[in-house]
C-alpha atoms as a PDB file:
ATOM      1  CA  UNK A   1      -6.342   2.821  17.121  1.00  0.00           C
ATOM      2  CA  UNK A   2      -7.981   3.370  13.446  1.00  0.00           C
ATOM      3  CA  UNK A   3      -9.273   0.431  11.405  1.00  0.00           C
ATOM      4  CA  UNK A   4      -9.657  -0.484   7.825  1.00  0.00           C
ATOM      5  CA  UNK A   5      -9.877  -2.636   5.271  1.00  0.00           C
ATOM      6  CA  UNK A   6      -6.379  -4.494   3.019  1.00  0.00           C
ATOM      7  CA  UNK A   7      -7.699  -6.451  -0.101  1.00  0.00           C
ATOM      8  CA  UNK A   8      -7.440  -8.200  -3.684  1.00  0.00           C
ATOM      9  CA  UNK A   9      -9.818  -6.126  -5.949  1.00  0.00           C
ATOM     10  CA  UNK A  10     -10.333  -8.588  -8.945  1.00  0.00           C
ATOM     11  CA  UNK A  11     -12.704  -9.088 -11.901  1.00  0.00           C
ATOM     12  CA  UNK A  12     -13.903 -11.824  -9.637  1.00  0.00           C
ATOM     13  CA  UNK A  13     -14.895 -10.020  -6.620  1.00  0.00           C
ATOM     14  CA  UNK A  14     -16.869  -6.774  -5.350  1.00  0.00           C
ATOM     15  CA  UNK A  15     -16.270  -3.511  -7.980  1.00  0.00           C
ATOM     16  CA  UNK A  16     -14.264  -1.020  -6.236  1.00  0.00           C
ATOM     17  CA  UNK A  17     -17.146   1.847  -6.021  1.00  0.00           C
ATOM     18  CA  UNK A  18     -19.412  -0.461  -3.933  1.00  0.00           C
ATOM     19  CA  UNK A  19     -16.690  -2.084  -2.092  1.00  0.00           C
ATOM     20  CA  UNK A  20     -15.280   2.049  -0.872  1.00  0.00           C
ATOM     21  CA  UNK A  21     -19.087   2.984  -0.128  1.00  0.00           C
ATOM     22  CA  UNK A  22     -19.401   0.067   1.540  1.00  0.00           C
ATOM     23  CA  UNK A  23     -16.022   0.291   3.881  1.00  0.00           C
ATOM     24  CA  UNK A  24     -17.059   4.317   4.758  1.00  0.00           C
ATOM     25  CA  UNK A  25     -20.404   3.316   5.562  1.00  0.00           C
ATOM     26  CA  UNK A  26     -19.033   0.885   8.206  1.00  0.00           C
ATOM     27  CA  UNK A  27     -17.361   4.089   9.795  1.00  0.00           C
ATOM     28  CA  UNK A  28     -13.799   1.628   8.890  1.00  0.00           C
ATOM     29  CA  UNK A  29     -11.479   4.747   7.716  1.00  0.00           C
ATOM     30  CA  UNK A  30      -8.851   3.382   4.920  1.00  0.00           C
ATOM     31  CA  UNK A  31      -9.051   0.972   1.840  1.00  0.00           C
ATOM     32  CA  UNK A  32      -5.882  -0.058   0.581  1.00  0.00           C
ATOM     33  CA  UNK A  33      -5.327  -2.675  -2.210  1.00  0.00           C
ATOM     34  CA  UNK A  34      -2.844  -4.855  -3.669  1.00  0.00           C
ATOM     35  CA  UNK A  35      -1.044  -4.533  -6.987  1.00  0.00           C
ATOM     36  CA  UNK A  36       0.358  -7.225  -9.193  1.00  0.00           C
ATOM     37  CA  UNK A  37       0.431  -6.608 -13.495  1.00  0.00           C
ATOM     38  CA  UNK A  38       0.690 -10.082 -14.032  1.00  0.00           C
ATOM     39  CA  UNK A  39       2.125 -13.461 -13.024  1.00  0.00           C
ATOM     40  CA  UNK A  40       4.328 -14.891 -15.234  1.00  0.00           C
ATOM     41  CA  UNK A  41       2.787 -18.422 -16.089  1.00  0.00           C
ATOM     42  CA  UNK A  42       6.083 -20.418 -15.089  1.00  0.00           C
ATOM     43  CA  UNK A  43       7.624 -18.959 -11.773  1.00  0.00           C
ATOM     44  CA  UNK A  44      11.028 -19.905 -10.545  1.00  0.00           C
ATOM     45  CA  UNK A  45       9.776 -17.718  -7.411  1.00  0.00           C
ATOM     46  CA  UNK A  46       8.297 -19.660  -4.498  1.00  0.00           C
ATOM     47  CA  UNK A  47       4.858 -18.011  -3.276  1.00  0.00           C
ATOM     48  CA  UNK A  48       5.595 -16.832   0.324  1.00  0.00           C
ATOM     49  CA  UNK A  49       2.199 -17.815   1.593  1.00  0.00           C
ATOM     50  CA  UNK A  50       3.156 -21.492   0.826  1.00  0.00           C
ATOM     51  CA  UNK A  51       1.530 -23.740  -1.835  1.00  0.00           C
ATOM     52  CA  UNK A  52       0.113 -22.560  -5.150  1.00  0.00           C
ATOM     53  CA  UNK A  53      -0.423 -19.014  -5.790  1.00  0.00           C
ATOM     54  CA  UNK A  54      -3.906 -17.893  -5.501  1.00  0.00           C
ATOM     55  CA  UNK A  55      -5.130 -16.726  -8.572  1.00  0.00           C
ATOM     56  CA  UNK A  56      -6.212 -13.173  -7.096  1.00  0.00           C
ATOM     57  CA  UNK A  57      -2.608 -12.414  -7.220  1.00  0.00           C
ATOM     58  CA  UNK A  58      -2.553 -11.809 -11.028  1.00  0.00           C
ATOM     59  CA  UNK A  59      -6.739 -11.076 -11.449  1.00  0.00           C
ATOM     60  CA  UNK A  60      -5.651  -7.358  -9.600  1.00  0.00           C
ATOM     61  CA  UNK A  61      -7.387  -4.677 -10.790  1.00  0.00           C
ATOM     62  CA  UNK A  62      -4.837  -1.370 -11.942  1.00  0.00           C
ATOM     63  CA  UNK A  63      -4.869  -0.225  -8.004  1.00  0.00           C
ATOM     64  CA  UNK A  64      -5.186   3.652  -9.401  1.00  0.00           C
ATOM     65  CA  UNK A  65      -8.158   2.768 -11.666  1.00  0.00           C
ATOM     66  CA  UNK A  66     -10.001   0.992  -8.739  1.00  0.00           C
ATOM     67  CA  UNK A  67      -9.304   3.548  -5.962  1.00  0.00           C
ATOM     68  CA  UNK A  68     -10.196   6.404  -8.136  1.00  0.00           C
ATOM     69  CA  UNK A  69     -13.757   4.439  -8.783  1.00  0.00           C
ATOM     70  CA  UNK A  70     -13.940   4.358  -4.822  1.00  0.00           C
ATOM     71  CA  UNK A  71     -12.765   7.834  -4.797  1.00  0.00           C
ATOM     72  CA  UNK A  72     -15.992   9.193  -6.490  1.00  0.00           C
ATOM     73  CA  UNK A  73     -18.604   7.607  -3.936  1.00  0.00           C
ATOM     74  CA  UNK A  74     -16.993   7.953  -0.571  1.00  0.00           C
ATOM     75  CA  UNK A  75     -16.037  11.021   0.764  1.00  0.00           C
ATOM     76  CA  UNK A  76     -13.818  10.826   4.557  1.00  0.00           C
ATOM     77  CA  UNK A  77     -12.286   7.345   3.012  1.00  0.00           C
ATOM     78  CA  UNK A  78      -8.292   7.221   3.015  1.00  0.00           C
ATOM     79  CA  UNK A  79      -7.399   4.738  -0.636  1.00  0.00           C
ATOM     80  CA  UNK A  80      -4.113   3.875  -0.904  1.00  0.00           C
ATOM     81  CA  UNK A  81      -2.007   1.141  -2.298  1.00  0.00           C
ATOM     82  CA  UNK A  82      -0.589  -2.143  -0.542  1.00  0.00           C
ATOM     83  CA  UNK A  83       1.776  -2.307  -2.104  1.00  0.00           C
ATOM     84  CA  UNK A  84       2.468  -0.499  -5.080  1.00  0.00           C
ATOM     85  CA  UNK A  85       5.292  -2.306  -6.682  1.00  0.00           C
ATOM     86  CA  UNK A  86       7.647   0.235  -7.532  1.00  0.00           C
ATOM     87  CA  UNK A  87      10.419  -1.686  -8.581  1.00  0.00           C
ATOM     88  CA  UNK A  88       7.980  -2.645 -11.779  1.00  0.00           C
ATOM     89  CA  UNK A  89       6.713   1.483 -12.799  1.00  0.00           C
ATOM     90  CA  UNK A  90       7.858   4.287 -14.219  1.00  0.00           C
ATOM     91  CA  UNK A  91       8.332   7.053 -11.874  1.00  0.00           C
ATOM     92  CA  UNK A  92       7.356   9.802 -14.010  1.00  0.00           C
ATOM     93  CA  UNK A  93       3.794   8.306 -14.563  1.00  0.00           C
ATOM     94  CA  UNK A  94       3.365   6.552 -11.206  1.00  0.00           C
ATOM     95  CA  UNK A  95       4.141  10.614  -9.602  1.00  0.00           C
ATOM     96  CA  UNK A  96       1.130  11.573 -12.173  1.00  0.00           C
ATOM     97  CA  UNK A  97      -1.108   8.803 -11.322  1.00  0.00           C
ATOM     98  CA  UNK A  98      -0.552   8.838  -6.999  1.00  0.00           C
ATOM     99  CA  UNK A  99      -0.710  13.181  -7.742  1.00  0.00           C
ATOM    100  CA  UNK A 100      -4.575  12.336  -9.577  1.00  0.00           C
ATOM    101  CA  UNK A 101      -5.594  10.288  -7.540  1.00  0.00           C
ATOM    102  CA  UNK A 102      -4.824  12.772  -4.592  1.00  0.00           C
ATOM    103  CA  UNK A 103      -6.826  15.192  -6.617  1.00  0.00           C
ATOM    104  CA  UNK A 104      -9.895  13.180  -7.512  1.00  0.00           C
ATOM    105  CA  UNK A 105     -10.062  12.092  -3.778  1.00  0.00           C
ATOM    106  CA  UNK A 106      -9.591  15.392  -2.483  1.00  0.00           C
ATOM    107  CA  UNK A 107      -6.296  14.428  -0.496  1.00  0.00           C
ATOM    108  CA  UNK A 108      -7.266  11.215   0.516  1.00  0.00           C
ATOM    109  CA  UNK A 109      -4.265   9.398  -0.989  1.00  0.00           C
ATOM    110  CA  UNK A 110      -2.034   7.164   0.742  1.00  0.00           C
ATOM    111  CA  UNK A 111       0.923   5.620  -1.093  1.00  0.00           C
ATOM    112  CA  UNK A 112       1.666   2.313  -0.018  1.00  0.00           C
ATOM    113  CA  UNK A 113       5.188   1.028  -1.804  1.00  0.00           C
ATOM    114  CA  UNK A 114       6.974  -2.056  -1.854  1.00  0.00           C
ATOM    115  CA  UNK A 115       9.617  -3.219  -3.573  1.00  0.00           C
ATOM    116  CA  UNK A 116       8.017  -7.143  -4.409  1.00  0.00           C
ATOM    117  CA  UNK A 117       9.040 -10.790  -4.224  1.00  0.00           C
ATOM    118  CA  UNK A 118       8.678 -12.437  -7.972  1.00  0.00           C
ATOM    119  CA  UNK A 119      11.325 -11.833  -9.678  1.00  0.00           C
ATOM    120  CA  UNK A 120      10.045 -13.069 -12.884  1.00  0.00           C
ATOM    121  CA  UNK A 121       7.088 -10.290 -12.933  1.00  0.00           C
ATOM    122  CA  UNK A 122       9.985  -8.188 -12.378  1.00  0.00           C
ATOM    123  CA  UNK A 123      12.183  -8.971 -14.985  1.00  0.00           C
ATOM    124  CA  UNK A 124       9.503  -8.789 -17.261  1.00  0.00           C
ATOM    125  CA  UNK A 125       9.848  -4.862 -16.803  1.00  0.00           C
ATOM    126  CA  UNK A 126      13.162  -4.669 -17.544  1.00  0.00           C
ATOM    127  CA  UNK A 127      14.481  -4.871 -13.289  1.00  0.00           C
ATOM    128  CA  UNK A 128      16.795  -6.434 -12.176  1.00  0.00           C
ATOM    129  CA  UNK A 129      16.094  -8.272  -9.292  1.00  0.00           C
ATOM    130  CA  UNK A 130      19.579  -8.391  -7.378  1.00  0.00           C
ATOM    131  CA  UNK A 131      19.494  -4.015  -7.562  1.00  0.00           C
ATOM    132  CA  UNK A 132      15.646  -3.508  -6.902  1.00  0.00           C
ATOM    133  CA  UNK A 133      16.239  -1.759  -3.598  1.00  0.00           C
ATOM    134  CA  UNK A 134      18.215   0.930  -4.928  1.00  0.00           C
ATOM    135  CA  UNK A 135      15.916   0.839  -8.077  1.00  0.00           C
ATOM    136  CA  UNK A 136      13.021   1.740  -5.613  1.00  0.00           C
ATOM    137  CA  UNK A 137      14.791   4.332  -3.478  1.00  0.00           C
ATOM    138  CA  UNK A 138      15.732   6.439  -6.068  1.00  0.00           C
ATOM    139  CA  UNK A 139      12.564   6.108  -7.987  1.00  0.00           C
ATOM    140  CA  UNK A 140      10.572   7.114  -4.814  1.00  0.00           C
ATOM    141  CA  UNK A 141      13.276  10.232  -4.326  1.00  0.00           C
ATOM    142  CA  UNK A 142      12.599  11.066  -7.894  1.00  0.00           C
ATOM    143  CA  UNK A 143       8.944  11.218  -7.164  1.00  0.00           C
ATOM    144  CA  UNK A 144       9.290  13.458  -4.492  1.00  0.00           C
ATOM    145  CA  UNK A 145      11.150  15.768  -6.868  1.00  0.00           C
ATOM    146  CA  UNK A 146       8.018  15.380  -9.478  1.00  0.00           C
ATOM    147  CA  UNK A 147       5.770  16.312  -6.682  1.00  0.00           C
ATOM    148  CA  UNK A 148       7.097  19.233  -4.731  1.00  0.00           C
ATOM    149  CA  UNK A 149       9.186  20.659  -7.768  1.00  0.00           C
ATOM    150  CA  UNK A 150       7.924  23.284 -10.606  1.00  0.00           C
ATOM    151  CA  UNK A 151      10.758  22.159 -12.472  1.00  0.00           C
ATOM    152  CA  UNK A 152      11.636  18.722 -11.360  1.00  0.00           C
ATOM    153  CA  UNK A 153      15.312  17.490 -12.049  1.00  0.00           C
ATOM    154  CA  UNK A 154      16.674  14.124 -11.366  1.00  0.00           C
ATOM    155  CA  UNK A 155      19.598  12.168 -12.390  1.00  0.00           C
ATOM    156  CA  UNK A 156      20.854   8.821 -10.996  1.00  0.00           C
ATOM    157  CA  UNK A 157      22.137   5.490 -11.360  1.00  0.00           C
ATOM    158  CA  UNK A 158      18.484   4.093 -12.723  1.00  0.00           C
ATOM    159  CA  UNK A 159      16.465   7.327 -13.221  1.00  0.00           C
ATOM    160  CA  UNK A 160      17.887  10.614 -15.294  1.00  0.00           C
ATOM    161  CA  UNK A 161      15.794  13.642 -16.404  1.00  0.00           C
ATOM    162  CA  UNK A 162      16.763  17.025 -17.317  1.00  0.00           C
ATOM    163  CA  UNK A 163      14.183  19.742 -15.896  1.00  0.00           C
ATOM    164  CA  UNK A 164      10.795  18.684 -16.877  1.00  0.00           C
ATOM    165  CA  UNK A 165       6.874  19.855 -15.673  1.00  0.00           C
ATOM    166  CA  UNK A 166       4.658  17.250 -14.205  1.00  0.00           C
ATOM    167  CA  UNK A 167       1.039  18.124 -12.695  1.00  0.00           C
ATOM    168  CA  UNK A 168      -0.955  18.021 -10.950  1.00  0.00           C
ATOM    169  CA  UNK A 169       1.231  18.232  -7.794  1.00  0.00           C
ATOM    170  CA  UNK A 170      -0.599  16.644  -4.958  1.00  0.00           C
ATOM    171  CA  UNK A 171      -3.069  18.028  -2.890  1.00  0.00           C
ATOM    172  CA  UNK A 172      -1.039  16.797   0.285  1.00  0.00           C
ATOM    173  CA  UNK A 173       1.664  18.709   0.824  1.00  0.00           C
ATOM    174  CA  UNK A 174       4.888  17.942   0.902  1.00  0.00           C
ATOM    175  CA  UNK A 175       2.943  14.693  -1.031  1.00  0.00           C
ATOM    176  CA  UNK A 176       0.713  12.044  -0.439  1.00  0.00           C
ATOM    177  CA  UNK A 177       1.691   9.501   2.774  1.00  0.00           C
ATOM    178  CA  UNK A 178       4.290   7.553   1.931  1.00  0.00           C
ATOM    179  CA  UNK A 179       3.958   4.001   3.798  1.00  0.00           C
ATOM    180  CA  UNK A 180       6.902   1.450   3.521  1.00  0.00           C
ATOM    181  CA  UNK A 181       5.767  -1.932   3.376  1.00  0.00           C
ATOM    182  CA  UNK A 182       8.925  -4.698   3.798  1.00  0.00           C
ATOM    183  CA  UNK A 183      10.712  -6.391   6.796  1.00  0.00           C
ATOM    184  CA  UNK A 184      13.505  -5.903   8.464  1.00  0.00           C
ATOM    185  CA  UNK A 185      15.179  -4.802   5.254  1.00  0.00           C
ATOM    186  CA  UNK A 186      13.282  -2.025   4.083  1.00  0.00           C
ATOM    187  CA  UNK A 187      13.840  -0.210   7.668  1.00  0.00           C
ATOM    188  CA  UNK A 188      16.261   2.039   6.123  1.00  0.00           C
ATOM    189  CA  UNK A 189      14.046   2.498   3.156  1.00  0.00           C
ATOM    190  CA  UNK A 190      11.447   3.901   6.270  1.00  0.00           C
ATOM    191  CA  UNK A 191      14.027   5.999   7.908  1.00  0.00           C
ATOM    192  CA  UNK A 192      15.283   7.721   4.755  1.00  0.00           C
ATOM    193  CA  UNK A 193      11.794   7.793   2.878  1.00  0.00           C
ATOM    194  CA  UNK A 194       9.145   6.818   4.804  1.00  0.00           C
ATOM    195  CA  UNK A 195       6.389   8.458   6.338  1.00  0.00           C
ATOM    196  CA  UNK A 196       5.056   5.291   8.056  1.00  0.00           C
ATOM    197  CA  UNK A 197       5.750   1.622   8.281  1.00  0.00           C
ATOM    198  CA  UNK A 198       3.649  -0.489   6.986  1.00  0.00           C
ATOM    199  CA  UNK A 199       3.821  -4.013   8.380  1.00  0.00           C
ATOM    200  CA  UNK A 200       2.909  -6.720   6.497  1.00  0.00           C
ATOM    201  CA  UNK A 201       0.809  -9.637   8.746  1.00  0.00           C
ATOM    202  CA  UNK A 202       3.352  -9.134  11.457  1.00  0.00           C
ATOM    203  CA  UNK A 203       1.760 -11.116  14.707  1.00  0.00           C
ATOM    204  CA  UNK A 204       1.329  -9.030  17.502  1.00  0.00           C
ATOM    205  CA  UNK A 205       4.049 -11.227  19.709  1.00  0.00           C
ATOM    206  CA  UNK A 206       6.888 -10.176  17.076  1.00  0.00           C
ATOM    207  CA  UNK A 207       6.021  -6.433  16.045  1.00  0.00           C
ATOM    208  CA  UNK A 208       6.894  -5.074  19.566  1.00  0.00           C
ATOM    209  CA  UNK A 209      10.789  -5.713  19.035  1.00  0.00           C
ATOM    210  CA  UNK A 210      10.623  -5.075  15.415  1.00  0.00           C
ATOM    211  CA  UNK A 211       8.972  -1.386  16.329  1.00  0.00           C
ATOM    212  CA  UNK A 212      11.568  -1.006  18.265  1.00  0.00           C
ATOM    213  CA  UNK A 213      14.022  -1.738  15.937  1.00  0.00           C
ATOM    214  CA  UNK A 214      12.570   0.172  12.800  1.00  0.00           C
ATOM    215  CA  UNK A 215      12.093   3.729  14.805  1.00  0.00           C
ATOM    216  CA  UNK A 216      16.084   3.103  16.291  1.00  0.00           C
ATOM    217  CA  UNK A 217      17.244   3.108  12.856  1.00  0.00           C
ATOM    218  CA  UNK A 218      14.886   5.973  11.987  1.00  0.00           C
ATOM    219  CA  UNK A 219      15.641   8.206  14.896  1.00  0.00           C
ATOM    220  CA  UNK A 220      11.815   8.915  15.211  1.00  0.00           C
ATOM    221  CA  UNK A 221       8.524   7.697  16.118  1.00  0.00           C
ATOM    222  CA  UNK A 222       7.579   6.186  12.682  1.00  0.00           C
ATOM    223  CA  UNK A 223       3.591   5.549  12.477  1.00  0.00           C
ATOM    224  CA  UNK A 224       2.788   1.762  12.123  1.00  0.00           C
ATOM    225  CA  UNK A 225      -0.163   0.144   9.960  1.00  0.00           C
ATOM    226  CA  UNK A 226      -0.230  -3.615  10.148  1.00  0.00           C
ATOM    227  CA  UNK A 227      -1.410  -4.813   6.975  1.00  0.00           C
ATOM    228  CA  UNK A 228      -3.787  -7.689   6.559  1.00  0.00           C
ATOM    229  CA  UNK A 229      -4.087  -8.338  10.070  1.00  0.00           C
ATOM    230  CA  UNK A 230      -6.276 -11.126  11.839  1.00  0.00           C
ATOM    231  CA  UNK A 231     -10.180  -9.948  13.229  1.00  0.00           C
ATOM    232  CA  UNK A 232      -9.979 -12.446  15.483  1.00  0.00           C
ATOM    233  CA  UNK A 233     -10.816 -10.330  18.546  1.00  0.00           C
ATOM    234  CA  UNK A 234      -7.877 -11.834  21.052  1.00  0.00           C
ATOM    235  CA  UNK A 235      -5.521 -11.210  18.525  1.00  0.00           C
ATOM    236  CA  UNK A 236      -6.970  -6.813  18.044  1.00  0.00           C
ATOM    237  CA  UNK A 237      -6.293  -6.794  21.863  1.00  0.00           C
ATOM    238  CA  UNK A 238      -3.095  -7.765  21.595  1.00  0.00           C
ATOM    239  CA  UNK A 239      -2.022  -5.305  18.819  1.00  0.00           C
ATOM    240  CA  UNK A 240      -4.100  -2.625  21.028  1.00  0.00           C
ATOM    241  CA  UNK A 241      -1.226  -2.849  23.769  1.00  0.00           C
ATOM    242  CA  UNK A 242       0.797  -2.011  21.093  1.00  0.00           C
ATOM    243  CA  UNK A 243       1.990   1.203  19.488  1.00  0.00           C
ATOM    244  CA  UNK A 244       0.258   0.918  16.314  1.00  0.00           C
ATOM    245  CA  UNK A 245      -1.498   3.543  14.468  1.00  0.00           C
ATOM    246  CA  UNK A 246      -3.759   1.898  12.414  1.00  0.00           C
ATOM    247  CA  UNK A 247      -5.161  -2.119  11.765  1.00  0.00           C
ATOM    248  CA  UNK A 248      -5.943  -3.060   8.547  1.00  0.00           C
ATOM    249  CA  UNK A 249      -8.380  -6.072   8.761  1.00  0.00           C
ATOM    250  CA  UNK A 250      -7.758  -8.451   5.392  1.00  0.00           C
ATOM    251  CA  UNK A 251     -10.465  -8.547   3.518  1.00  0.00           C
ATOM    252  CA  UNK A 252     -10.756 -12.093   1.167  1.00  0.00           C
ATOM    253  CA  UNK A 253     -11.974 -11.288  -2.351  1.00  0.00           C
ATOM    254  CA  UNK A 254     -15.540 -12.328  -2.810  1.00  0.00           C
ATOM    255  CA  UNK A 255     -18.528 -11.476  -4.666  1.00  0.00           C
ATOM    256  CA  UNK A 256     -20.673  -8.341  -3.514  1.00  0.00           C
ATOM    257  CA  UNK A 257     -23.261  -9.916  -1.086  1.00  0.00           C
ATOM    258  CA  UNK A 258     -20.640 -12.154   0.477  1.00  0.00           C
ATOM    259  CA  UNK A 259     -18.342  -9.399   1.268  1.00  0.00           C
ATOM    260  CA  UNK A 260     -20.770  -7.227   3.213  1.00  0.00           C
ATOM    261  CA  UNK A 261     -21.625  -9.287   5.335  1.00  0.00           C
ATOM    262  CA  UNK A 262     -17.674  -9.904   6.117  1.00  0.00           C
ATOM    263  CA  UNK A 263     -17.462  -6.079   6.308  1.00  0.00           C
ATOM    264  CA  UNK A 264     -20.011  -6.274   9.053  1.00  0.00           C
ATOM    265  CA  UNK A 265     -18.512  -8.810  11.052  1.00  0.00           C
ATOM    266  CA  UNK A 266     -15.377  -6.604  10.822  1.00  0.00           C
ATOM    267  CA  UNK A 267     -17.267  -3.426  11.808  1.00  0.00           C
ATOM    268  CA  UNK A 268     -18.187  -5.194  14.687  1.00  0.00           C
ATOM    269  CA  UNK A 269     -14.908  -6.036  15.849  1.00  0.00           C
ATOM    270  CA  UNK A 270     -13.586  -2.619  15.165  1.00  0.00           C
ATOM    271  CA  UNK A 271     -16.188  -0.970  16.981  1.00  0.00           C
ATOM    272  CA  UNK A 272     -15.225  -3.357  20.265  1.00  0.00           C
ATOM    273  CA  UNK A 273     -12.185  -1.644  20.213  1.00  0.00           C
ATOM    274  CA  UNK A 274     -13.228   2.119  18.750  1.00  0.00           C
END
């Protein structure tokens, strides 16, 4: 099983560049962040987690500008997104921005998408919350076009195009690891699109059946990441006896001195079970 690091990368926390130095250097082998553009300062939307929402949720850094800084001081680190928010981006300049940061990192991208819970930071971009889901899947399939295509040429229900150029194409080919975050819901988004699950806090007791679930809808052995998982080292064991590709430890947003010593304590655990 790989390990590595999920995290809030704020104004109020570690910079990115030390924060990706400091993840390689721990021999922890992925960094992925979370995205939100704002918070509307009103919300009809209930925070999942319970309670108010934590103000890291709208201090985000622009995940592309932040894991291109890590980019340029690490050099076997994957940086990806989790999640991007798809439902609130263009796909013509989110396929340019995943494609550069490929390129900058030297193919270490991984694209992380999700299709978000607050629908008034949604509707401030113009979505619709009650047709999201198809908003996302045909953004991501007009992506792939952008990406693989010289001439890329796209026309749906939310996205049209006539033939256009877009570069840089990615360095991975077909395109950059596509990881689905989302329940039992975005399964078919994972079948149809996906190149891995990724599962978001799932406890090891429930992800079993849901594994199952996801790769019978898929038809395939679909890779799982659990996102933000627990260090505690009983709970690591438990995920180890399941098939899961990759643990990402969550990572609280802190200042710089603060958060390597966290990063050591999760080295440690990750190295019980390397």
């Amino acid at each position: 099983m790989k390990f590595g690091v999920s995290t809030f990368i704020t104004d109020q926390g570690i910079a990115p560049a030390p924060l990706g130095r400091a993840v390689e250097e721990r021999g922890l082998d992925s960094l992925l962040i979370a995205e939100h553009t704002h918070v509307p300062a009103s919300r009809r939307t209930p925070y999942p987690g319970g309670g108010d929402l934590p103000d890291i949720y709208y201090r985000t850094l622009d995940p592309f500008v932040a894991l291109s800084a890590a980019a340029a001081v690490t050099e076997r680190l994957l940086l990806g997104t989790g999640v991007a928010l798809v439902a609130q981006r263009d796909p013509i300049t989110t396929a340019k921005a995943v494609a550069s940061l490929d390129m900058v990192s030297g193919g270490r991208a991984v694209f992380g998408v999700g299709v978000g819970w607050n629908r008034e930071e949604m509707e401030n971009h113009g979505t619709d919350p009650r047709t999201r889901g198809r908003l996302v899947d045909e953004r991501l399939r007009a992506m792939r076009e952008l990406w693989t295509a010289e001439k890329a040429e796209f026309h749906g229900e939310f996205v049209d195009f006539d033939p256009v150029y877009s570069w840089p194409k990615p360095v991975q080919r077909p395109h950059p690891p596509l990881y689905v975050g989302g329940g039992e819901g975005a399964f078919h988004r994972v079948a149809a699109l996906g190149d891995g699950w990724l599962a978001n806090s799932v406890p090891p007791q429930d992800l079993g059946p849901q594994i199952d679930r996801m790769r019978s809808i898929a038809g395939r052995d679909v890779p799982v990441t659990v996102y933000a998982a627990s260090k505690k080292p009983e709970i690591v064991e438990q995920y180890t006896q399941l098939d899961v590709e990759r643990l990402l430890f969550y990572l609280p947003t802190m200042p710089e001195s603060e958060t390597l010593s966290y990063l050591d304590r999760l080295a440690d655990v990750a190295g019980r079970f390397g």
